[in-house]
N, C-alpha and C. Protein backbone atom coordinates (compact mmCIF):
# COMPACT_ATOMS: atom_id res chain seq x y z
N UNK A 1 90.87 99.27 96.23
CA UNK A 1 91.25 100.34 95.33
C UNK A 1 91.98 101.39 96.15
N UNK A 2 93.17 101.26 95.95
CA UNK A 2 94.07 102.61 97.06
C UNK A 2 93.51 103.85 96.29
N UNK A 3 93.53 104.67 97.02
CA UNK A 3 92.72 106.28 96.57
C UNK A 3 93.81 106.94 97.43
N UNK A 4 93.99 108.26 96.76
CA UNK A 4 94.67 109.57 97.55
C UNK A 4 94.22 110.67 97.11
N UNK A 5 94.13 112.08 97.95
CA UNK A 5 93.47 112.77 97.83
C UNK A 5 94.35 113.68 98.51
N UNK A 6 94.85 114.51 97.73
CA UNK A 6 96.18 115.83 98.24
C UNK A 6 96.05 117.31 97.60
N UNK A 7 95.90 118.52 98.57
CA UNK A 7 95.77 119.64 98.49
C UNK A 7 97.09 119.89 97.97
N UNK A 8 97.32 120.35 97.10
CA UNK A 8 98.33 121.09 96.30
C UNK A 8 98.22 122.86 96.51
N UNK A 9 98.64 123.02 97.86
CA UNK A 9 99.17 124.65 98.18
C UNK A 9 99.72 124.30 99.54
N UNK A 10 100.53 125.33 99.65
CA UNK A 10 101.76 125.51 100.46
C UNK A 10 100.80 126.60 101.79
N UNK A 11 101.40 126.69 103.09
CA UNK A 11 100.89 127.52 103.90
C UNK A 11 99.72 127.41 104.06
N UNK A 12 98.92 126.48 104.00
CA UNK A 12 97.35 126.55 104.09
C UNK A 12 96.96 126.89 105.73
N UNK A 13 96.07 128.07 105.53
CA UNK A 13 95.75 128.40 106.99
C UNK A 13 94.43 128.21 106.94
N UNK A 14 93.36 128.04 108.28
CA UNK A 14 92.40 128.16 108.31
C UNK A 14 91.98 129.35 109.29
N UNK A 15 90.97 130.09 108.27
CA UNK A 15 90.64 131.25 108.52
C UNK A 15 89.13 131.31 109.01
N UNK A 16 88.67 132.11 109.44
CA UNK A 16 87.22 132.55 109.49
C UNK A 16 86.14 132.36 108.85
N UNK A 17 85.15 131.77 109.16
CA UNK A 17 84.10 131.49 108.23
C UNK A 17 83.48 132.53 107.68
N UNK A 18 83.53 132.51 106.30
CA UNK A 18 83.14 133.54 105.88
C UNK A 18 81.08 133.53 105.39
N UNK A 19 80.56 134.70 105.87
CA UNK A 19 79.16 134.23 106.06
C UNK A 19 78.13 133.81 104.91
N UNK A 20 78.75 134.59 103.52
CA UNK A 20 78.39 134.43 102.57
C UNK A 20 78.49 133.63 101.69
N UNK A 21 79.63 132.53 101.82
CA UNK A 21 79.75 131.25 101.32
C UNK A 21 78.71 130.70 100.40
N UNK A 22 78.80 130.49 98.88
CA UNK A 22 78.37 129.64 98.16
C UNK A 22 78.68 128.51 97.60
N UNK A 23 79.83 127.98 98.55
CA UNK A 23 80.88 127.04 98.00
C UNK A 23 80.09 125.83 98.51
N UNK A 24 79.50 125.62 99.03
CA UNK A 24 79.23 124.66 100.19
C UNK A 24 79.98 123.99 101.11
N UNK A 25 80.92 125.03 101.69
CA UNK A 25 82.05 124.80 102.61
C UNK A 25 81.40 125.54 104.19
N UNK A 26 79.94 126.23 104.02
CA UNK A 26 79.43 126.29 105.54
C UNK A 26 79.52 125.03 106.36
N UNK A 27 79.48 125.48 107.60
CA UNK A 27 79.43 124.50 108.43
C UNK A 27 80.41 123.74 108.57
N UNK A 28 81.90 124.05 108.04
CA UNK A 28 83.13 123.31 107.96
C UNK A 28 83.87 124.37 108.26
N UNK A 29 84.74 123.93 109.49
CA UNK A 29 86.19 124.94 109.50
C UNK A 29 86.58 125.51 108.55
N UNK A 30 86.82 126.96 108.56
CA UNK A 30 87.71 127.41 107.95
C UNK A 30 86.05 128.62 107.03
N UNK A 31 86.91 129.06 105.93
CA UNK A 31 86.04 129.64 104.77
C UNK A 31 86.21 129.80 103.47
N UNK A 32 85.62 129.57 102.57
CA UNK A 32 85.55 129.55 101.45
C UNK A 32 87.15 130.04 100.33
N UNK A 33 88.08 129.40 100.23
CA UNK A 33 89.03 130.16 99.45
C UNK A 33 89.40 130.84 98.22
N UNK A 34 89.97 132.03 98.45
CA UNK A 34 89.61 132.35 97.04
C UNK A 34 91.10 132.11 96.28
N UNK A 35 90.39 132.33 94.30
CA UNK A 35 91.15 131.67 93.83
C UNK A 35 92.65 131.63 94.25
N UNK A 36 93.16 132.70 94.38
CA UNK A 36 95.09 132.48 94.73
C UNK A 36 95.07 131.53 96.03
N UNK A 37 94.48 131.28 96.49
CA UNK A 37 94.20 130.40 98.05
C UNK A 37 94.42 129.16 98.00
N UNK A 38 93.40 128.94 96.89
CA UNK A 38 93.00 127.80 96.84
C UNK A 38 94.24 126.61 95.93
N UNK A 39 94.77 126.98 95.43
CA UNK A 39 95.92 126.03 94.19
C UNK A 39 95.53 124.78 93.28
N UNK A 40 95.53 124.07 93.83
CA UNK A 40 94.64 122.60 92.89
C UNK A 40 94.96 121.55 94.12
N UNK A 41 93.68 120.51 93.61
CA UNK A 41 93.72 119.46 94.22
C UNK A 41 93.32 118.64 93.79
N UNK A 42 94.20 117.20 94.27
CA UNK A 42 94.29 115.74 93.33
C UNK A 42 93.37 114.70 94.31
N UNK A 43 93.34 113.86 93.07
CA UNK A 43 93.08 112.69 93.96
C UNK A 43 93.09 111.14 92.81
N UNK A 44 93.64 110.43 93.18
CA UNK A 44 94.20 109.27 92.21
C UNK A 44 93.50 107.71 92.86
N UNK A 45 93.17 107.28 92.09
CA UNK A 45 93.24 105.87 92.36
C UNK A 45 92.96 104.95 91.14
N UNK A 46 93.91 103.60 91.47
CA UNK A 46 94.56 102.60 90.80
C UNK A 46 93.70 101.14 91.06
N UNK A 47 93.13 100.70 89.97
CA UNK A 47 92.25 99.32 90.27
C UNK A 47 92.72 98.50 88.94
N UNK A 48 91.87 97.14 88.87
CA UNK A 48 91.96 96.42 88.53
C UNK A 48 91.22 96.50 87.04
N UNK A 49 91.02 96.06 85.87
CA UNK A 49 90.39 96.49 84.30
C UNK A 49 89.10 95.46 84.72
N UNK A 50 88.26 95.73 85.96
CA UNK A 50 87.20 95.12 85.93
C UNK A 50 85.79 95.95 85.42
N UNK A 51 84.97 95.69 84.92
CA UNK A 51 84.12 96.41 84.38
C UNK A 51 83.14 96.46 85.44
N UNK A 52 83.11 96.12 87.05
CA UNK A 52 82.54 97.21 88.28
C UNK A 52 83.20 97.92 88.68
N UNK A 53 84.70 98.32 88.36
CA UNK A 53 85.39 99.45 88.69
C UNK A 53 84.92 100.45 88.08
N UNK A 54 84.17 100.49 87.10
CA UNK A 54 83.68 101.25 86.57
C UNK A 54 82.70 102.81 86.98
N UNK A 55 82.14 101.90 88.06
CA UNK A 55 81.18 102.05 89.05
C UNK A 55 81.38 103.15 90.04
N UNK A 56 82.88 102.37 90.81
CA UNK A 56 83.66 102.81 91.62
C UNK A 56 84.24 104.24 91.35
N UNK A 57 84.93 104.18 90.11
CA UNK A 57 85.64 105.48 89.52
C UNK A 57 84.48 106.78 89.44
N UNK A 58 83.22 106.27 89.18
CA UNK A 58 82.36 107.46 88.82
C UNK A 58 82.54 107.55 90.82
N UNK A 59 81.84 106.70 91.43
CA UNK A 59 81.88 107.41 93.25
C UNK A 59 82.80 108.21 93.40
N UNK A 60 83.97 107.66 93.08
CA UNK A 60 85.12 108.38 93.48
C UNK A 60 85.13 110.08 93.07
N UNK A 61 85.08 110.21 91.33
CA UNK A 61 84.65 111.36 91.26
C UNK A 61 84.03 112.21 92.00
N UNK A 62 82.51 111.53 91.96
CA UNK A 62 81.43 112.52 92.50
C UNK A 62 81.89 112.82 93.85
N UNK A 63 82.10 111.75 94.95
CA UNK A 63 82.75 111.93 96.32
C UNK A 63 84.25 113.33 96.40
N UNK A 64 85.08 113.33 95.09
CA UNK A 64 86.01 113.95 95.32
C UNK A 64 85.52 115.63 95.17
N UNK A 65 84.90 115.42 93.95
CA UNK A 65 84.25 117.27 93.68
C UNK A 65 82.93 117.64 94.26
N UNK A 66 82.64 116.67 94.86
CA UNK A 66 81.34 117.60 95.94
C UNK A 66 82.16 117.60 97.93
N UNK A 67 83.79 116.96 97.70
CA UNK A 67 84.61 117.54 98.76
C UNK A 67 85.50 118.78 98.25
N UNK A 68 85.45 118.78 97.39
CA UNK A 68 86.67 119.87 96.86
C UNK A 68 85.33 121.24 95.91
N UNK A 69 84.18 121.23 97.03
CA UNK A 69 83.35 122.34 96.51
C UNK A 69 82.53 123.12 95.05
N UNK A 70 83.15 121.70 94.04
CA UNK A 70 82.30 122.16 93.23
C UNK A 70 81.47 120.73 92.48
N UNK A 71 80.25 120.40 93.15
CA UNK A 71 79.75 119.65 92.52
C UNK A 71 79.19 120.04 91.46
N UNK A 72 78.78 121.36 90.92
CA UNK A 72 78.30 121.39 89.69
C UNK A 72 78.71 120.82 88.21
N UNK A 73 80.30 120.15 88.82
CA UNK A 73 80.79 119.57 87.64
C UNK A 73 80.66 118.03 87.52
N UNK A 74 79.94 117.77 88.61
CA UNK A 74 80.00 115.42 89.01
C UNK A 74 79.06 115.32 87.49
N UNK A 75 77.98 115.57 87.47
CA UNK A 75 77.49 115.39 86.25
C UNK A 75 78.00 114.51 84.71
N UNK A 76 79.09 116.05 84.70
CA UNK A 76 79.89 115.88 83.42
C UNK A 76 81.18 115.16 83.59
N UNK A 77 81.63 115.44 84.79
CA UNK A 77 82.94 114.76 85.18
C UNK A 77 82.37 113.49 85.23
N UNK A 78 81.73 112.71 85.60
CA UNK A 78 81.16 111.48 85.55
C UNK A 78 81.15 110.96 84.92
N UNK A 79 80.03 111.27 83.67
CA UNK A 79 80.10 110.73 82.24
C UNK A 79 81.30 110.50 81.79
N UNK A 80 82.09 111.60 81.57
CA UNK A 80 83.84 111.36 81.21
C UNK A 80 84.32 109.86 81.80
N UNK A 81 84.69 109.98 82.78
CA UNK A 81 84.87 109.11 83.59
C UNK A 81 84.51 107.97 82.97
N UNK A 82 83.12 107.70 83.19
CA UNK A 82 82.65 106.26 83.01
C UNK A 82 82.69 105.78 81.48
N UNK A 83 83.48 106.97 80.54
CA UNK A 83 83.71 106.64 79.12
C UNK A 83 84.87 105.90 78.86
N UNK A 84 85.98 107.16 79.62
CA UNK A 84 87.34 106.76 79.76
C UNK A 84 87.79 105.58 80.51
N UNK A 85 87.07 105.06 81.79
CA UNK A 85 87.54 104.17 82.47
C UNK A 85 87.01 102.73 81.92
N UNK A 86 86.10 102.95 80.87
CA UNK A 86 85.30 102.03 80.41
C UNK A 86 86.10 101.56 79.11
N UNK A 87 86.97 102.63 78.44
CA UNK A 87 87.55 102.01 77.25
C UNK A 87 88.99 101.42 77.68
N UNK A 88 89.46 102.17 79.15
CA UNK A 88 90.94 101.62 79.48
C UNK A 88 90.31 99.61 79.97
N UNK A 89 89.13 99.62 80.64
CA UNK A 89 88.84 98.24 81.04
C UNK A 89 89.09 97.18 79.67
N UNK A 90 88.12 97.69 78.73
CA UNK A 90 87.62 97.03 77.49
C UNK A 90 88.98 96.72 76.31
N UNK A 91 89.49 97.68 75.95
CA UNK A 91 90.64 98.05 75.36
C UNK A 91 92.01 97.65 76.02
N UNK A 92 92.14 98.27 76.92
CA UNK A 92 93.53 98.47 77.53
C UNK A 92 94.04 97.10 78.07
N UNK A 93 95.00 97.35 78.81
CA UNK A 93 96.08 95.99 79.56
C UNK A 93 96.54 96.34 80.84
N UNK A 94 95.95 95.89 81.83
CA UNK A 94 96.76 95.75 83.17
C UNK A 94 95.89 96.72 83.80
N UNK A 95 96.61 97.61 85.40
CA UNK A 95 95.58 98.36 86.18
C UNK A 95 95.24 99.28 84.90
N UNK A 96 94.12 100.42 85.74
CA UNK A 96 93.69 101.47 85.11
C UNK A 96 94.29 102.27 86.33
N UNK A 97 94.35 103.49 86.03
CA UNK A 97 94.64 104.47 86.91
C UNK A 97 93.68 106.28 86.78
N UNK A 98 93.21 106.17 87.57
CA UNK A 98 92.73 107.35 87.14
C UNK A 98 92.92 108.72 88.42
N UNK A 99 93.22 109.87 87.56
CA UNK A 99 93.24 110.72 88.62
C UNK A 99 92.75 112.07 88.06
N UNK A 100 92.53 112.69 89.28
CA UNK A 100 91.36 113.59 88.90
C UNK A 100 92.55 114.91 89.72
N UNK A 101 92.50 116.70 88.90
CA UNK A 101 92.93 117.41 89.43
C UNK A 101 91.90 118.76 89.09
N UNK A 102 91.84 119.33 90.12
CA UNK A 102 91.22 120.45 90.17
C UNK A 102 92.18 121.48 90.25
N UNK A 103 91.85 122.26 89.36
CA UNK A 103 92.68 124.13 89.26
C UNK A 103 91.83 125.04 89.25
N UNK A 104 91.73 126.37 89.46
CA UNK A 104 91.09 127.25 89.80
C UNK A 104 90.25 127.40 88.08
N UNK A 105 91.01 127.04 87.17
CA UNK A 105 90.18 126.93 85.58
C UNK A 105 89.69 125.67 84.87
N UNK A 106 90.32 124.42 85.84
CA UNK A 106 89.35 123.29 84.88
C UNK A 106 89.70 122.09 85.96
N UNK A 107 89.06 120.71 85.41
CA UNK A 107 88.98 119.91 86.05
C UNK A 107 89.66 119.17 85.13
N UNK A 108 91.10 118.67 85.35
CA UNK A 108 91.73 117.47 84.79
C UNK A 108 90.97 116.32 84.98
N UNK A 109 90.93 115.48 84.09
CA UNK A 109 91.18 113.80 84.20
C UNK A 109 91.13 112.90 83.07
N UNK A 110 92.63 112.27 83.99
CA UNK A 110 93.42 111.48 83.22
C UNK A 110 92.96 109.97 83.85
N UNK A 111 93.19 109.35 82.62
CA UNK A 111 93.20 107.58 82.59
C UNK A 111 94.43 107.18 82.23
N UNK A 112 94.77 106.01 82.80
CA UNK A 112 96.10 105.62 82.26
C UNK A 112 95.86 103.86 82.40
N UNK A 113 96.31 103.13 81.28
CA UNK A 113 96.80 101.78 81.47
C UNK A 113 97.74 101.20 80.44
N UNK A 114 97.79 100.24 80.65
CA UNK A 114 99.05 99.58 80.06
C UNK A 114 98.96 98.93 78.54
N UNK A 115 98.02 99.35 78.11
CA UNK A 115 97.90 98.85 76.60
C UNK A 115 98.26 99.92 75.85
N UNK A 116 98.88 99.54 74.72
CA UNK A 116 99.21 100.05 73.74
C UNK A 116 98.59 100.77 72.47
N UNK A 117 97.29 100.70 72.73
CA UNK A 117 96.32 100.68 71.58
C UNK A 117 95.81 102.31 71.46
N UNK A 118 96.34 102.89 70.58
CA UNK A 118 95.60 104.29 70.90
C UNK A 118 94.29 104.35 70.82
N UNK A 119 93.36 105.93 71.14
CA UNK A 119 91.94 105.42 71.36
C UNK A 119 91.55 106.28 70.49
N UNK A 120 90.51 106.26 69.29
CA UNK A 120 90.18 107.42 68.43
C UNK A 120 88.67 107.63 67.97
N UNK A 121 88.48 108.65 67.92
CA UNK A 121 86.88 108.84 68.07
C UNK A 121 86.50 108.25 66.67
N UNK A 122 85.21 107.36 66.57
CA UNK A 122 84.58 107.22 65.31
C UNK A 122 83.43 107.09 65.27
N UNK A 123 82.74 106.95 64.32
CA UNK A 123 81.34 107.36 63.83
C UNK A 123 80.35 105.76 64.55
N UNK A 124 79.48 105.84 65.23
CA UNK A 124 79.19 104.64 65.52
C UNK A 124 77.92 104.88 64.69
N UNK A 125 77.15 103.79 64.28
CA UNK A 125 76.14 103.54 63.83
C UNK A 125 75.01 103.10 64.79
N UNK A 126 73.33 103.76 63.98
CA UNK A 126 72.31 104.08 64.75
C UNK A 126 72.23 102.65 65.45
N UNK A 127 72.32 101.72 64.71
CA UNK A 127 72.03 100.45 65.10
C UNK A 127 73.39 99.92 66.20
N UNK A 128 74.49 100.64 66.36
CA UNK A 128 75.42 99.79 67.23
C UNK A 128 75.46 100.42 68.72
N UNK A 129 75.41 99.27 69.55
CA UNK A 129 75.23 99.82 71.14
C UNK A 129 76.55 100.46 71.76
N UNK A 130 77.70 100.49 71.16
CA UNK A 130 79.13 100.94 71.64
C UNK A 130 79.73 101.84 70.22
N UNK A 131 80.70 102.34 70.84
CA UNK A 131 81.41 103.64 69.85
C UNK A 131 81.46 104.89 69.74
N UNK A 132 80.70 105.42 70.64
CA UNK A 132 80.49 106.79 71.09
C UNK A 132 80.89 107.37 72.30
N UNK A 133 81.93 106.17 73.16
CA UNK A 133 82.74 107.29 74.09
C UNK A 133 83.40 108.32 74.29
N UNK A 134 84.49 108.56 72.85
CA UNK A 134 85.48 109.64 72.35
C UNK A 134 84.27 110.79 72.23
N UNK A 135 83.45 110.42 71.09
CA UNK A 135 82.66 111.75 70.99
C UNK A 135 81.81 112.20 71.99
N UNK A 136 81.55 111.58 73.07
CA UNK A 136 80.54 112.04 74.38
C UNK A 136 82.04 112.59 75.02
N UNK A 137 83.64 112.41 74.94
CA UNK A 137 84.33 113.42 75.75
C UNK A 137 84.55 114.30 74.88
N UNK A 138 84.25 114.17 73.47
CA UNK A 138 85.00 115.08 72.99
C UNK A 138 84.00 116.77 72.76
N UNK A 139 82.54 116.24 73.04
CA UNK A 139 81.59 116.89 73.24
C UNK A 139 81.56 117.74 74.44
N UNK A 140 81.69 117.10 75.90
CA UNK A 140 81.75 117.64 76.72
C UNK A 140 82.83 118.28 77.39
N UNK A 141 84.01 117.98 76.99
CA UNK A 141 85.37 118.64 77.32
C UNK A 141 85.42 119.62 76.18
N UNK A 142 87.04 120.57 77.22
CA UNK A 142 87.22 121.31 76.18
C UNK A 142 88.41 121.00 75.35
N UNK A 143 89.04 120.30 75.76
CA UNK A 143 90.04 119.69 75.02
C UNK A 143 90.42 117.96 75.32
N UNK A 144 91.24 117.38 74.67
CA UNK A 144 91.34 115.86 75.29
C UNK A 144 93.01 115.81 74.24
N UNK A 145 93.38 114.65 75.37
CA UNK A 145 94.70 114.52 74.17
C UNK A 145 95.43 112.41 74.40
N UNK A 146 95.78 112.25 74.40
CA UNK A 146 96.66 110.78 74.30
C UNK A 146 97.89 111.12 74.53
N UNK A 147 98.88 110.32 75.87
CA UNK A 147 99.95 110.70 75.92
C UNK A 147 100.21 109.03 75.77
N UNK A 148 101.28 108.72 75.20
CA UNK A 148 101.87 107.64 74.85
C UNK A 148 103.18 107.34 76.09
N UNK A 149 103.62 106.12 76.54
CA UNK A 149 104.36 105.93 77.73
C UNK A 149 105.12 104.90 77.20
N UNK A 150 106.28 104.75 77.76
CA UNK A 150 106.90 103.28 77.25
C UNK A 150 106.05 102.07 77.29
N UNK A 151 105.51 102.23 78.66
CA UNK A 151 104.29 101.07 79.36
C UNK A 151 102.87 101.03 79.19
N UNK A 152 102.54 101.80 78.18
CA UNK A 152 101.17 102.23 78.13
C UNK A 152 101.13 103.58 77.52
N UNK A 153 99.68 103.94 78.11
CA UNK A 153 99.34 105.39 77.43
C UNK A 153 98.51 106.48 78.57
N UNK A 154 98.13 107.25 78.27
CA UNK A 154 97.12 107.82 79.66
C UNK A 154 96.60 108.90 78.49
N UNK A 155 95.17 109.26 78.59
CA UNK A 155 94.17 109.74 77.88
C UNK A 155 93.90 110.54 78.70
N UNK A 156 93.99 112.22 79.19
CA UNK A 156 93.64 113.32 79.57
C UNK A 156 92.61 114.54 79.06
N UNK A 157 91.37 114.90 79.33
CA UNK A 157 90.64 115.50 79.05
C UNK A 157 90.56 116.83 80.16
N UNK A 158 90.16 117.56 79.54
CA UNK A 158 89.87 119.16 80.62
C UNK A 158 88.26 119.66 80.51
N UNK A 159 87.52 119.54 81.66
CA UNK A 159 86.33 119.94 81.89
C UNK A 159 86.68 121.61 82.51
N UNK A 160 86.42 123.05 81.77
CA UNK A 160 86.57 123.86 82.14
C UNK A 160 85.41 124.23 83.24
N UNK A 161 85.55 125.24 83.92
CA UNK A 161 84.89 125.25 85.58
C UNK A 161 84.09 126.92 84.95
């Protein structure tokens, strides 16, 4: 699974540890940035529509936002995750792609694959074990949307911070 993981700001200096840190960036070069400092940061990776990638995509998450200082969101970012990457496997056509961006106000993430099929929330029944992925993002995000591609589609949700 190729993964990348890129700081999106210009001039990045490392400064002084600052003592009061709640970021959990003690004990690491540098100190805690604040918001104008900090800009956003990505991290992408592209696998195969296997249903243990599944698995993978949630690590990846949790590994990316308890490096990029805010694990209080792996939780929810997770769940997302393992909804979205679960309907591009099941549903979709060809890789999945998922990438995750952090901004000083929310936590992007987008899915993307190559099927055509849009994805839409519906009512699942008490008795059925599947059908409630849309509404578990649409619950926990604050917004979600479907972008349509010549080649596919990519499904973007915003976990605000």
């Amino acid at each position: 699974m190729p993964v990348s993981s890129t700081p999106q700001r210009r001039n990045a200096r490392h400064l002084e540890q600052h003592p009061t840190d709640s970021s959990g960036a003690a004990g690491r070069p540098g100190r805690a940035l604040s918001a104008a400092e900090r800009g956003s940061w990505s991290a992408t990776a592209s696998f195969p529509p296997q249903p243990r990638n599944v698995a993978l995509a949630r690590r990846l998450t949790r590994t990316a936002l308890a490096a990029w200082g805010v694990p209080e969101l792996a939780d929810s970012a997770e769940l997302v995750v393992s909804e979205l990457v679960t309907n591009s496997v099941r549903y979709g056509r060809g890789a999945v792609s998922l990438t995750l961006v952090l901004t000083d106000g929310a936590l992007q993430i987008s899915v993307a694959d190559f099927g055509r099929g849009l994805p839409r929330v519906r009512r699942a029944g008490d008795d059925e074990p599947t059908g409630r992925g849309l509404s578990i993002v649409t619950a926990i995000s604050a917004r979600w949307l479907v972008t349509t591609r010549l080649t596919g589609k990519t499904v973007s949700c915003w976990l605000d911070r």
